[in-house]
C-alpha atoms as a PDB file:
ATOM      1  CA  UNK A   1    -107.470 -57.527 -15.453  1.00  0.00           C
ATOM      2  CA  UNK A   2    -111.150 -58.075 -15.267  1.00  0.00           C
ATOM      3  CA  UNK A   3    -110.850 -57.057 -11.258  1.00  0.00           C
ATOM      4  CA  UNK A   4    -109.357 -53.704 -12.404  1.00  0.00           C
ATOM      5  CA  UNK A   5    -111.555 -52.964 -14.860  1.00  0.00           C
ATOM      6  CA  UNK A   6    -114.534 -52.872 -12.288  1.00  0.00           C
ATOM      7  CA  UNK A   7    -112.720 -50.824 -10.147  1.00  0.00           C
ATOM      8  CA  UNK A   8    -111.918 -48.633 -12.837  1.00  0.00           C
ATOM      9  CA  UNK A   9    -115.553 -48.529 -14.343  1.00  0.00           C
ATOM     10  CA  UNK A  10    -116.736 -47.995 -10.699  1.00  0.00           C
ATOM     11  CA  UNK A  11    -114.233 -45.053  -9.807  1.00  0.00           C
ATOM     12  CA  UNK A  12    -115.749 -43.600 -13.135  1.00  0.00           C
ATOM     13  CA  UNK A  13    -119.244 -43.712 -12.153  1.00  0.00           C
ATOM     14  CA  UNK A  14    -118.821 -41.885  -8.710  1.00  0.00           C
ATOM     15  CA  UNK A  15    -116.948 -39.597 -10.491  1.00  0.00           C
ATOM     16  CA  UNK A  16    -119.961 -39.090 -12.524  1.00  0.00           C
ATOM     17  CA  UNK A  17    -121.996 -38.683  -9.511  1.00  0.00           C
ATOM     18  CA  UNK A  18    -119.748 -36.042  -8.098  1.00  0.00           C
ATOM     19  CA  UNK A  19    -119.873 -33.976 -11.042  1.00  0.00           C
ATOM     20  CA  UNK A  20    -123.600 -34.618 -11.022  1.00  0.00           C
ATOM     21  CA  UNK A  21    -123.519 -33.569  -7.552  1.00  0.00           C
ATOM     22  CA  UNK A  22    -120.934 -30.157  -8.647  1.00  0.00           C
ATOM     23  CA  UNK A  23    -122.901 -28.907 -10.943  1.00  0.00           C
ATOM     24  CA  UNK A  24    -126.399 -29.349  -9.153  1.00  0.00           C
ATOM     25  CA  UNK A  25    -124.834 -27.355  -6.403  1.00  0.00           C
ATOM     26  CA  UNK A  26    -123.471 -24.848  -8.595  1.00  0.00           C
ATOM     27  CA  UNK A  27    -126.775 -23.805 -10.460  1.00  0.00           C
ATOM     28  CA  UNK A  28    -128.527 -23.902  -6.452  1.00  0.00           C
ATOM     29  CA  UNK A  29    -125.192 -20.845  -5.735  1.00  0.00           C
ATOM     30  CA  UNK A  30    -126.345 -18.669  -9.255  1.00  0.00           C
ATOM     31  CA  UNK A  31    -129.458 -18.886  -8.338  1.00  0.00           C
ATOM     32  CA  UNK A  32    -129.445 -18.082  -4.883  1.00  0.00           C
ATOM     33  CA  UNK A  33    -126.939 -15.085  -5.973  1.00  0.00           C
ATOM     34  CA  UNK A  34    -129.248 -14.005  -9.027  1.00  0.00           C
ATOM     35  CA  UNK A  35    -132.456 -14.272  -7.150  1.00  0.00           C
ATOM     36  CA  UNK A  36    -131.558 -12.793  -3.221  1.00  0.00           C
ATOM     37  CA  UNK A  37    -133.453 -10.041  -1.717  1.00  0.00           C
ATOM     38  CA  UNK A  38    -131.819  -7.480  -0.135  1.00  0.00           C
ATOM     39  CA  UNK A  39    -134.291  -6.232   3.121  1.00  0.00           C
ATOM     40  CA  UNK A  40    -133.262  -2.978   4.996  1.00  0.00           C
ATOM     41  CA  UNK A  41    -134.066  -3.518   8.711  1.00  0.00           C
ATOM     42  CA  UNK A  42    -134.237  -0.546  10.862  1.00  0.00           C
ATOM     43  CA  UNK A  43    -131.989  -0.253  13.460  1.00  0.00           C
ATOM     44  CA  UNK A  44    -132.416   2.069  16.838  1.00  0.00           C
ATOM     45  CA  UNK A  45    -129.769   3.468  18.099  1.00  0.00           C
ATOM     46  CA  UNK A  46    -129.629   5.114  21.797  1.00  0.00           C
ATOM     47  CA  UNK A  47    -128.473   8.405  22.413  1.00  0.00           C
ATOM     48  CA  UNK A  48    -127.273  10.034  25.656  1.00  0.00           C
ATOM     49  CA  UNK A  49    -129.247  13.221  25.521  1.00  0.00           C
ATOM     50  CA  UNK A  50    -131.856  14.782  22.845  1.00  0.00           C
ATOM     51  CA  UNK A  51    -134.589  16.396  23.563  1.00  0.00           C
ATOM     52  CA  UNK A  52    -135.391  18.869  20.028  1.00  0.00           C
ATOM     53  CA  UNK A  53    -132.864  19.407  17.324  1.00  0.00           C
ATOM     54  CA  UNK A  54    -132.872  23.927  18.653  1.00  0.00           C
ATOM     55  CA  UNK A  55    -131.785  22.866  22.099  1.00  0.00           C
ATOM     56  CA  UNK A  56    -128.207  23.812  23.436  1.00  0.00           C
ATOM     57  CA  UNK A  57    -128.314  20.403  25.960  1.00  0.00           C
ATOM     58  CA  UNK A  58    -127.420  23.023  28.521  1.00  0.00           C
ATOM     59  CA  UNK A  59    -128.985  20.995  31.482  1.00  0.00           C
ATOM     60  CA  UNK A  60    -126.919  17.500  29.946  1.00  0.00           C
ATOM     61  CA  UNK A  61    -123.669  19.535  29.470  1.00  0.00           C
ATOM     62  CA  UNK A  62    -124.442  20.989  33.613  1.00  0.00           C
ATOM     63  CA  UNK A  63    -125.429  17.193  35.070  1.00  0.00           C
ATOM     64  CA  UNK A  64    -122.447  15.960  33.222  1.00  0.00           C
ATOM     65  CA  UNK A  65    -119.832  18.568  34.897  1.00  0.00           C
ATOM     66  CA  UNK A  66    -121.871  18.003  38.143  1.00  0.00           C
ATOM     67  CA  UNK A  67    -121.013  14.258  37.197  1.00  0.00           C
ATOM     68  CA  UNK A  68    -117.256  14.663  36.881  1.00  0.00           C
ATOM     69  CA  UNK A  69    -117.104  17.032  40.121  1.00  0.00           C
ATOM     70  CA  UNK A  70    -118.059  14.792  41.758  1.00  0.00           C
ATOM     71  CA  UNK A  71    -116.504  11.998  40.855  1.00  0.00           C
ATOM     72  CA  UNK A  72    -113.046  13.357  41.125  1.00  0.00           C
ATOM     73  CA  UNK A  73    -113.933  14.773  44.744  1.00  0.00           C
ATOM     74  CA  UNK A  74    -114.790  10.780  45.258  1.00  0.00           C
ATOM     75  CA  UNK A  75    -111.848  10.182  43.938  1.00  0.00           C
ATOM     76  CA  UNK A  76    -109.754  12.320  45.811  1.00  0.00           C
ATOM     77  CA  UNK A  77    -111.535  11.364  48.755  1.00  0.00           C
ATOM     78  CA  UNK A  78    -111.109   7.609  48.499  1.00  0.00           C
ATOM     79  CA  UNK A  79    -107.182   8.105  47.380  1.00  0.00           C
ATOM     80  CA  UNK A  80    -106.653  10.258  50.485  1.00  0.00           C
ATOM     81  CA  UNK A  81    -107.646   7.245  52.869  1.00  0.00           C
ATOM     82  CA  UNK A  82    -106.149   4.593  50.901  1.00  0.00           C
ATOM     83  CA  UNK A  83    -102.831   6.748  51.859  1.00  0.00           C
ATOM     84  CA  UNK A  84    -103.616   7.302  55.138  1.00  0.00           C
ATOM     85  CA  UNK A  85    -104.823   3.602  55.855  1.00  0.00           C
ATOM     86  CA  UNK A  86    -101.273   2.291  54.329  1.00  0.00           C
ATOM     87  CA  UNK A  87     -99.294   4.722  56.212  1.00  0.00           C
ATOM     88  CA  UNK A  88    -101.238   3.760  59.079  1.00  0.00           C
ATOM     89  CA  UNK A  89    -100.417  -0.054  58.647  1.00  0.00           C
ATOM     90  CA  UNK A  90     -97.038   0.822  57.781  1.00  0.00           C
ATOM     91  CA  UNK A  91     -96.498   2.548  61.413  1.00  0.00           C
ATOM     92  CA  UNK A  92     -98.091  -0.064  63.145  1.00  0.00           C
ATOM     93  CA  UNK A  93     -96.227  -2.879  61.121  1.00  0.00           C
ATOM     94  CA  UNK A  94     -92.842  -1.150  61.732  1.00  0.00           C
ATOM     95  CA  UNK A  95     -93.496  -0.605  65.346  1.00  0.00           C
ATOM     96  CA  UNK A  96     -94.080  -4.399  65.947  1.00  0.00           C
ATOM     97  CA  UNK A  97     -90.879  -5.144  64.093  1.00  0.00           C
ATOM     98  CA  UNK A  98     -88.404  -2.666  65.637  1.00  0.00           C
ATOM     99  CA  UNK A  99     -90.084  -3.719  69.528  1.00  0.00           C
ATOM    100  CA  UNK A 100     -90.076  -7.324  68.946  1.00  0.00           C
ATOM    101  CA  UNK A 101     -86.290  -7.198  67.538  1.00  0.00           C
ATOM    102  CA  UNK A 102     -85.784  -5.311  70.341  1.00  0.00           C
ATOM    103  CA  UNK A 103     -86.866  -8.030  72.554  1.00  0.00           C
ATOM    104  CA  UNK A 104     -84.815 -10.381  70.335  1.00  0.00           C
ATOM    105  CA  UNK A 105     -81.488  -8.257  71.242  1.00  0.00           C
ATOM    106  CA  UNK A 106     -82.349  -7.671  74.411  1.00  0.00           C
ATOM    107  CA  UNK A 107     -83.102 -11.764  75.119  1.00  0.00           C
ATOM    108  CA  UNK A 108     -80.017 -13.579  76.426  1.00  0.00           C
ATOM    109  CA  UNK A 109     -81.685 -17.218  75.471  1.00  0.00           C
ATOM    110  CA  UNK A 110     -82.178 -15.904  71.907  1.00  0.00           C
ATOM    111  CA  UNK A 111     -79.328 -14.381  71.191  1.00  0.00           C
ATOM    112  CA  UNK A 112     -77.685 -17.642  72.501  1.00  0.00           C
ATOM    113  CA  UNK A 113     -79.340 -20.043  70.641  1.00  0.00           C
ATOM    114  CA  UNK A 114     -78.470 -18.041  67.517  1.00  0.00           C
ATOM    115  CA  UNK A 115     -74.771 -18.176  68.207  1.00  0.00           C
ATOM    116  CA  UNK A 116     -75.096 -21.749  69.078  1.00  0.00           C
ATOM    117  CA  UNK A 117     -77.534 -22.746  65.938  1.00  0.00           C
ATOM    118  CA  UNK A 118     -74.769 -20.302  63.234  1.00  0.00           C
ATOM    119  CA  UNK A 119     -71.798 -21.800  65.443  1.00  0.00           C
ATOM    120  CA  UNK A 120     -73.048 -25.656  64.643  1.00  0.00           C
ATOM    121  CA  UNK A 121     -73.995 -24.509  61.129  1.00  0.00           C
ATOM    122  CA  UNK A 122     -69.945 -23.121  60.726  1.00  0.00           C
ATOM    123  CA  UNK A 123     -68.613 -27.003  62.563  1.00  0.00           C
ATOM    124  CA  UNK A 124     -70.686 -28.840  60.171  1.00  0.00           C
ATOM    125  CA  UNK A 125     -69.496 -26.972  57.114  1.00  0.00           C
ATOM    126  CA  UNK A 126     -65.774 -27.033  58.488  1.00  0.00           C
ATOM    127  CA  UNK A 127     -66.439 -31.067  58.931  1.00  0.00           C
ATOM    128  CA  UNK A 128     -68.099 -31.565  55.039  1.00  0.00           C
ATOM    129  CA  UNK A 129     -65.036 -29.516  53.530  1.00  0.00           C
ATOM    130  CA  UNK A 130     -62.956 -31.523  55.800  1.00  0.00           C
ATOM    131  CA  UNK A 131     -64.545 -34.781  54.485  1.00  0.00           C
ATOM    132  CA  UNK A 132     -64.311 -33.421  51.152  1.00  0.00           C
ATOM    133  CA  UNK A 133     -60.331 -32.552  51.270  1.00  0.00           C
ATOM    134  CA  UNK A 134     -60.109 -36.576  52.806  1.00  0.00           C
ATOM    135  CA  UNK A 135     -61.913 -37.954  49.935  1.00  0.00           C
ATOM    136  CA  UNK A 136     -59.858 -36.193  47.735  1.00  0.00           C
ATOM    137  CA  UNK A 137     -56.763 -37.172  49.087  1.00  0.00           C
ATOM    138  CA  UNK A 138     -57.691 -40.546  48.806  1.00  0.00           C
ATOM    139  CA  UNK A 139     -58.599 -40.530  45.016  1.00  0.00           C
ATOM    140  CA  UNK A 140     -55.053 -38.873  44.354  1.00  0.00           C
ATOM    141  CA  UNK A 141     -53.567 -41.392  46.299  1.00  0.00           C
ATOM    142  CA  UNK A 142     -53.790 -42.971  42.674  1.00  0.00           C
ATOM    143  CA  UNK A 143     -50.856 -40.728  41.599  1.00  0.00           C
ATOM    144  CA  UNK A 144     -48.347 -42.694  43.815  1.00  0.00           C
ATOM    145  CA  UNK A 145     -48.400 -45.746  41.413  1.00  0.00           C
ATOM    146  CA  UNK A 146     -46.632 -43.339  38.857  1.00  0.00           C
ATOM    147  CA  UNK A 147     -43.363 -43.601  38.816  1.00  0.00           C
ATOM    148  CA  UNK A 148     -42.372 -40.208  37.826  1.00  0.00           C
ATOM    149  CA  UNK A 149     -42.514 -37.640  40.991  1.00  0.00           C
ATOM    150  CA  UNK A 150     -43.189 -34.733  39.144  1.00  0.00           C
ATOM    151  CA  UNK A 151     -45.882 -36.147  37.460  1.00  0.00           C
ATOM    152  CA  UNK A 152     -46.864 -37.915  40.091  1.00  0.00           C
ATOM    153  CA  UNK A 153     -47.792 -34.215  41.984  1.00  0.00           C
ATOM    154  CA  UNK A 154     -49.109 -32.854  39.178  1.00  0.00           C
ATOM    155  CA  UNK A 155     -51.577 -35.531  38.937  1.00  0.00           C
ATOM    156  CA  UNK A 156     -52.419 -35.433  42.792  1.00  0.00           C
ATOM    157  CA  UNK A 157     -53.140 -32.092  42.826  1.00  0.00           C
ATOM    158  CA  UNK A 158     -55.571 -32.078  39.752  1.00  0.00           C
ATOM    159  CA  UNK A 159     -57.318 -35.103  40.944  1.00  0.00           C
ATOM    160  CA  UNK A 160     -57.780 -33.800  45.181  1.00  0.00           C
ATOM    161  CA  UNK A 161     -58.511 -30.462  42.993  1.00  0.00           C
ATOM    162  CA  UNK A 162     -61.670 -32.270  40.713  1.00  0.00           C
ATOM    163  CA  UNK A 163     -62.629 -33.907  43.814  1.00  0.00           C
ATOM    164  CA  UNK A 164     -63.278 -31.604  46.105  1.00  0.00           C
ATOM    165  CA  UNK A 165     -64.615 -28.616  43.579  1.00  0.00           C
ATOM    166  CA  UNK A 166     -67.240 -32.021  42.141  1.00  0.00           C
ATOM    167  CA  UNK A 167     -68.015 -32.167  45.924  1.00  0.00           C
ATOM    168  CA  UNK A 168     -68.252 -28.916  46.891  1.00  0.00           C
ATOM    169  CA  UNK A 169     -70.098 -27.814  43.363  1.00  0.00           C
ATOM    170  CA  UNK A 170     -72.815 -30.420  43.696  1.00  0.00           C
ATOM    171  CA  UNK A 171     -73.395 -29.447  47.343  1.00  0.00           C
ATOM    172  CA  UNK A 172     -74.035 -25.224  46.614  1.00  0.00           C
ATOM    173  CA  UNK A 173     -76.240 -26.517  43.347  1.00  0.00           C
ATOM    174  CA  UNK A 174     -77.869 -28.895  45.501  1.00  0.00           C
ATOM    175  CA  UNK A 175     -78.467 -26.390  47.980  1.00  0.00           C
ATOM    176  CA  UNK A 176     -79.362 -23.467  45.738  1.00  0.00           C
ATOM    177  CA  UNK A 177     -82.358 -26.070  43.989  1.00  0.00           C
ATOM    178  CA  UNK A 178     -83.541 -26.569  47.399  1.00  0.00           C
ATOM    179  CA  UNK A 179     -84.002 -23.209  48.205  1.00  0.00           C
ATOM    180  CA  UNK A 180     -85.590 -21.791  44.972  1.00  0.00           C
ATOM    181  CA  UNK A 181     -88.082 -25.380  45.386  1.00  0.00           C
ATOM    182  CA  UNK A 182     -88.698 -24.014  48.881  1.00  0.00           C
ATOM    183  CA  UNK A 183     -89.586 -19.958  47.276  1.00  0.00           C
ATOM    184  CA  UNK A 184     -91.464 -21.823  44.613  1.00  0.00           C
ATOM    185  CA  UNK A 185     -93.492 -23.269  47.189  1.00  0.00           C
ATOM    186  CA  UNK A 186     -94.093 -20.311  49.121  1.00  0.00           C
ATOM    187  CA  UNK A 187     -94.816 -18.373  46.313  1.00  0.00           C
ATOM    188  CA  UNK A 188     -97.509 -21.232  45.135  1.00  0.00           C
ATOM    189  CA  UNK A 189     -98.895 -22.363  48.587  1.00  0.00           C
ATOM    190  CA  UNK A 190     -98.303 -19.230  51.383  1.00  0.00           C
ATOM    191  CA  UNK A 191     -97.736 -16.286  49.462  1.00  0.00           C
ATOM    192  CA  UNK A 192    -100.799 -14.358  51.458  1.00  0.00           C
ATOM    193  CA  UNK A 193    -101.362 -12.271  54.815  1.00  0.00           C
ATOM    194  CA  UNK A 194    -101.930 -15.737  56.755  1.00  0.00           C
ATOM    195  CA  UNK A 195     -98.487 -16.789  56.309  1.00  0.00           C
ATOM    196  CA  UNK A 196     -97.156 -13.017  56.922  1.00  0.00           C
ATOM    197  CA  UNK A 197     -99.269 -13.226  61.062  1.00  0.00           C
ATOM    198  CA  UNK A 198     -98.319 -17.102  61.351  1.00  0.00           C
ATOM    199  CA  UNK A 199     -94.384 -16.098  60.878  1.00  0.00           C
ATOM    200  CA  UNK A 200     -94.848 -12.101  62.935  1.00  0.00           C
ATOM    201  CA  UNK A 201     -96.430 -14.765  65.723  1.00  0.00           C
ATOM    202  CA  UNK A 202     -94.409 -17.776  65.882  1.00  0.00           C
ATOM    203  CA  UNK A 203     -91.207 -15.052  66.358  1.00  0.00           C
ATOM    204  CA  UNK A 204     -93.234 -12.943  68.545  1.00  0.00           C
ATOM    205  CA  UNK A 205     -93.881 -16.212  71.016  1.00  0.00           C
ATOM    206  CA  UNK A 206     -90.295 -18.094  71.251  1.00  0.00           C
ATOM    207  CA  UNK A 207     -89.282 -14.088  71.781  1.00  0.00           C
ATOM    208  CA  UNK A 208     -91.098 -13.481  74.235  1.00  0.00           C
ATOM    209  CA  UNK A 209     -91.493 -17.388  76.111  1.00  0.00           C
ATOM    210  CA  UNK A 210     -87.999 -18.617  75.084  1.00  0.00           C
ATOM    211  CA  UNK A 211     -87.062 -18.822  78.717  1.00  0.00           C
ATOM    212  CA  UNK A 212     -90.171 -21.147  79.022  1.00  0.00           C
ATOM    213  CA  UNK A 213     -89.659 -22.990  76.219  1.00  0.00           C
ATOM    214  CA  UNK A 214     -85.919 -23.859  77.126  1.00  0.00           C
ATOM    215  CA  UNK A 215     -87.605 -25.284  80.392  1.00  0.00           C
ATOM    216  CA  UNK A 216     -89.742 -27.094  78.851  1.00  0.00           C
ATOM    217  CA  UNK A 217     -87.955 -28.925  75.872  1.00  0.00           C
ATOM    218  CA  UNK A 218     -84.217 -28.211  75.244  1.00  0.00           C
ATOM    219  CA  UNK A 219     -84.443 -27.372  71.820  1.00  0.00           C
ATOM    220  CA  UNK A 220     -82.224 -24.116  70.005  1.00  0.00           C
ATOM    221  CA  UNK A 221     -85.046 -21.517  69.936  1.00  0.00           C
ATOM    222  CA  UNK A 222     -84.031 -20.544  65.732  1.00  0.00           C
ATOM    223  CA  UNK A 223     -84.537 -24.340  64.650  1.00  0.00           C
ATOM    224  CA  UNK A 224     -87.515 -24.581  66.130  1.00  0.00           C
ATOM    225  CA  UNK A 225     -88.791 -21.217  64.546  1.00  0.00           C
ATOM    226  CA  UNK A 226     -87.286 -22.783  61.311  1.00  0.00           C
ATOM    227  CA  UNK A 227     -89.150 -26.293  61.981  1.00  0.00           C
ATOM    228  CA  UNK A 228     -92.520 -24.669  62.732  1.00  0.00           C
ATOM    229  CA  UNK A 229     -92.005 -23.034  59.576  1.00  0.00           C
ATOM    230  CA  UNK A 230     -91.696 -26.390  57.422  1.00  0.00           C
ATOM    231  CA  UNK A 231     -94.366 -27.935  59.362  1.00  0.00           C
ATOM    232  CA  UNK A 232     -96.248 -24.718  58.810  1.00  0.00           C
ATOM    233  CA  UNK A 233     -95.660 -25.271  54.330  1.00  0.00           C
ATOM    234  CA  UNK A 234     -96.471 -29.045  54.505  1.00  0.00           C
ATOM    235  CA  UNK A 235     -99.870 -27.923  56.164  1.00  0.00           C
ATOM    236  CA  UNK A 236    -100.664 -25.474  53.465  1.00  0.00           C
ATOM    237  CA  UNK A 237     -99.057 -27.590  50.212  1.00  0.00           C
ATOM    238  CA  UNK A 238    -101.457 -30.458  51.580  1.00  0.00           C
ATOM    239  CA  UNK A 239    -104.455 -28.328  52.654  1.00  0.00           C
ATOM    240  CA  UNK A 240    -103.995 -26.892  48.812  1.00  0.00           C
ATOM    241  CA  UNK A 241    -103.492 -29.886  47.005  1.00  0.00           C
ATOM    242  CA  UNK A 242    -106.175 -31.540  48.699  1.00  0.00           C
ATOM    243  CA  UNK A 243    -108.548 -28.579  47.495  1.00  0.00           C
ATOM    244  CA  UNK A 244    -107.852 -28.614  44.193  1.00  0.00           C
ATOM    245  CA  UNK A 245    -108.265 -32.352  43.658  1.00  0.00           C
ATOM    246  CA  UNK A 246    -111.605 -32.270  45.313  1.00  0.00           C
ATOM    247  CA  UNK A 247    -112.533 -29.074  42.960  1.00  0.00           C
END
């Protein structure tokens, strides 16, 4: 008891202070508002044009419509060119394409390699569904310890059914995450010009050299446009990375 009444007598003299301290502070805020001065500074303020209060400001009002004639004919001017340089690139960017598809049409090695590369893309699809439908099977191979035929079916149909749309669900998903990573990555890392001249030249030269190539390395002419593309992002996703931690 005689702890807490020290504490108590001790609470009660900083409350003491406080007020102390309140009410000093109060009388230093009505005096301050009973005793302020109120100063008027003067302020300039620019103006455009003013040369007597009895003048018309006909020479202002002329420079500024000289001003805006001007301007606009600027204007005009530079918008003109801006369409004329973009139709320009536009030509010359179209010409490039339609010649070097040309090319592409018009080279046997390409067009070969593409029918190979889509026909092996086709076999290895045809072999994962076929894997799929097997693995299926065997998980409904489950059904044949039922004794009851009918139900028996029924059940190996739903389970070779769950298997292979579990299979072939996860694969598209898979696949569709993969891609959108890959646009993310473009977007983030090669979205620019440099990417748009590496991809225009890397088509332009197994085009045009494919015959060479082939005689140099046998390798399908579209995967290796595709691989020096993915080489091509892990250069720029490491060249970035590695500039922004050194920033």
């Amino acid at each position: 008891m005689q702890i807490e009444k020290e504490k108590l007598r001790s609470a009660n003299v900083t409350i003491g202070e406080c007020q102390d301290k309140i009410r000093c502070l109060t009388q230093q805020r009505d005096y301050a508002r009973t005793h302020q001065k109120i100063v008027e500074i003067p302020v300039e303020k620019p103006v455009l044009y003013e040369k007597c209060e009895a003048c018309d400001r006909t020479d202002y009002q002329n420079a500024k419509a000289k001003y805006e004639t001007q301007k606009e004919r600027l204007a005009g001017q530079y918008k003109a060119k801006t369409v004329m340089f973009q139709t320009t690139l536009f030509l010359l960017a179209w010409y490039s394409l339609t010649t070097t598809l040309f090319q592409a049409v018009q080279s046997d090695v390409l067009l070969s390699d593409c029918k190979s590369f889509f026909h092996d893309a086709a076999s290895f699809i045809q072999t994962f569904i076929g894997w799929t439908i097997d693995a299926g099977q065997s998980v409904a191979q489950i059904s044949t310890k039922i004794p009851n035929a009918f139900i028996a079916g029924i059940i190996y149909w739903l389970l070779l059914i769950l298997v292979v749309g579990i299979y072939v669900a996860g694969t598209g998903i898979l696949a569709i995450l993969i891609e959108i990573k890959i646009i993310e990555l473009y977007k983030k890392n090669c979205w620019d010009v440099i990417t748009l001249l590496m991809i225009l030249t890397s088509a332009v030269v197994i085009i045009y050299f494919g015959e060479s190539i082939k005689k140099v390395m046998p390798i399908n002419l579209l995967f290796l446009l595709l691989f020096i593309q993915g080489i091509y992002l892990g250069i720029r996703c490491y060249l970035n990375t590695l500039y922004w931690t050194n920033r």
